[in-house]
Protein backbone atom coordinates (compact mmCIF):
# COMPACT_ATOMS: atom_id res chain seq x y z
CA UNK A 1 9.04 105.54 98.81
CA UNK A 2 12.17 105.64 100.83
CA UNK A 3 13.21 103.38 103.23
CA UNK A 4 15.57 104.32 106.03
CA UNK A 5 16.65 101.71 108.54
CA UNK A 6 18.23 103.15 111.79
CA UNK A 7 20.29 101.15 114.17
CA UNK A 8 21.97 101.97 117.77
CA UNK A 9 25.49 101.71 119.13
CA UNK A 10 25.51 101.68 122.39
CA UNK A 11 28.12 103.78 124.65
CA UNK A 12 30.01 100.67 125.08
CA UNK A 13 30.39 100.14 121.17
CA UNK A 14 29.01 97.72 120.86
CA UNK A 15 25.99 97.19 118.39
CA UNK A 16 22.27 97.29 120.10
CA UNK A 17 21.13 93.52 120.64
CA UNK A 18 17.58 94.26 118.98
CA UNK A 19 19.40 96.20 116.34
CA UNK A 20 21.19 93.15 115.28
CA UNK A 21 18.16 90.88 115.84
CA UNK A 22 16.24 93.20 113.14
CA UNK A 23 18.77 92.90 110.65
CA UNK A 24 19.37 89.25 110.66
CA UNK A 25 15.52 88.84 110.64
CA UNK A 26 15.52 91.48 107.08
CA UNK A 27 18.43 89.65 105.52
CA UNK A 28 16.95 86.28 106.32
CA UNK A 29 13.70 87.50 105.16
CA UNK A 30 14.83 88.67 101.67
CA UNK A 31 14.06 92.64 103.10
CA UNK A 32 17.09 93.93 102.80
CA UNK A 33 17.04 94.91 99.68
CA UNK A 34 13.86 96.85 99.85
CA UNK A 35 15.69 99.32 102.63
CA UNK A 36 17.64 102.24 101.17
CA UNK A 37 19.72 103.28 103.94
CA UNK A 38 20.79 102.26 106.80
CA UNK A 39 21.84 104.78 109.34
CA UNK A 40 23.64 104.61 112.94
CA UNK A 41 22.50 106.22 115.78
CA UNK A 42 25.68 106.03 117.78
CA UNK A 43 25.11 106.90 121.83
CA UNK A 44 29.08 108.27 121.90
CA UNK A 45 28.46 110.61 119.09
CA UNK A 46 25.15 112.49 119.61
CA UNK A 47 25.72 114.82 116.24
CA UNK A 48 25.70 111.16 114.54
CA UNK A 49 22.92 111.20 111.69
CA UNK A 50 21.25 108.46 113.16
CA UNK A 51 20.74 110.51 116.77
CA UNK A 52 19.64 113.11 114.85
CA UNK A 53 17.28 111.54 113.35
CA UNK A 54 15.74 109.98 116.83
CA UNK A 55 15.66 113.49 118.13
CA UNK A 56 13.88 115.07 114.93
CA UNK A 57 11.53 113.09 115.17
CA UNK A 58 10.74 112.25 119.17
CA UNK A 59 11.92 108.72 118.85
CA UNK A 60 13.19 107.02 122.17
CA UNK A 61 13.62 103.42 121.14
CA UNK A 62 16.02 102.02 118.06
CA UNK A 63 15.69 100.36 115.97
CA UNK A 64 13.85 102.25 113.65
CA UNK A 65 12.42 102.99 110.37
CA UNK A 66 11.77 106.32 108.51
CA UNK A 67 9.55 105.53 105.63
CA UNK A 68 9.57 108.86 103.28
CA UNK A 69 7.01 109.23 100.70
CA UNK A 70 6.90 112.26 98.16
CA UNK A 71 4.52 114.76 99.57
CA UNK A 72 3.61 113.47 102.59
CA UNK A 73 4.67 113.06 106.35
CA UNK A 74 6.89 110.74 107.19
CA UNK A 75 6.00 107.58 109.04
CA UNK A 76 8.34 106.27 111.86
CA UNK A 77 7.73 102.64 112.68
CA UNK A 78 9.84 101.44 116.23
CA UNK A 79 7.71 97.47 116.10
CA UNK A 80 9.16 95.22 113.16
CA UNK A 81 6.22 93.39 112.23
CA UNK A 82 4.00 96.64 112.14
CA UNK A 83 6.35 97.73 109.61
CA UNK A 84 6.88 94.44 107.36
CA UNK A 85 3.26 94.17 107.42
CA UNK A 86 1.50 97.86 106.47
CA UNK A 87 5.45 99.08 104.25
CA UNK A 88 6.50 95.70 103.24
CA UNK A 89 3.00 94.08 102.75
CA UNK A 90 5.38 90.37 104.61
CA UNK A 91 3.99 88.42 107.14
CA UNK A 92 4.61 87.61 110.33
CA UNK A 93 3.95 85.24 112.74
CA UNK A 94 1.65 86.06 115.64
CA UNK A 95 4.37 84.89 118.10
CA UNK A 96 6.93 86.92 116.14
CA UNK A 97 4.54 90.19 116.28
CA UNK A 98 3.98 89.21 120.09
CA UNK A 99 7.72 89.45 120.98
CA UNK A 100 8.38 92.95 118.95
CA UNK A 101 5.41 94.03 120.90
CA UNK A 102 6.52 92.72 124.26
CA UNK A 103 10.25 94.43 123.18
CA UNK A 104 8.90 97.72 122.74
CA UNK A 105 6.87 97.62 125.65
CA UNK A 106 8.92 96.50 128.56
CA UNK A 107 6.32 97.30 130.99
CA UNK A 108 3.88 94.86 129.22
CA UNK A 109 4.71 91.08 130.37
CA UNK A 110 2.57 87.92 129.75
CA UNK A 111 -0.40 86.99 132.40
């Protein structure tokens, strides 16, 4: 398997807040280790690997991960706790997996 972590920059230059939110959570985690590359998807530059990447494969929302396996599709996951739990076989809280939810989803909001 092969992990591929993609992260934003934003025009601005500066670095995508839920980008940087992600990666503190793997490194606090102990995750980091288990990702193979990491890859920027930088807004300025849209020839940048990680752009390329979004647009290969239809993805509007960053971060990301690309999870490769030998001889089959590969599996995009944009919703952190989907991918520490089915890839990473962690856990996560319910209120954690809420939030990534409610992140991805903007539309969605709590009744």
């Amino acid at each position: 398997m092969k992990i591929t972590f993609v992260k934003k920059i934003k025009v601005d230059g500066n670095p995508c807040r839920k980008c940087a939110e992600v990666q503190s959570r793997l490194e606090k985690e102990g995750y980091m280790n288990r990702i193979d590359r990491t890859v920027i998807a930088d807004e300025r530059d849209m020839n940048s690997e990680g752009m390329q990447l979004a647009k290969q494969y239809s993805v509007n929302l960053a971060p990301f991960f690309l999870v490769e396996n030998e001889g089959k599709e590969a599996i995009i996951y944009t919703v952190y706790f989907k991918f520490i739990n089915e890839v990473l076989n962690g856990q996560t809280s319910e209120e954690e997996a809420a939030k990534d939810i409610l992140d991805a989803n903007p539309d969605l909001d709590f009744l």
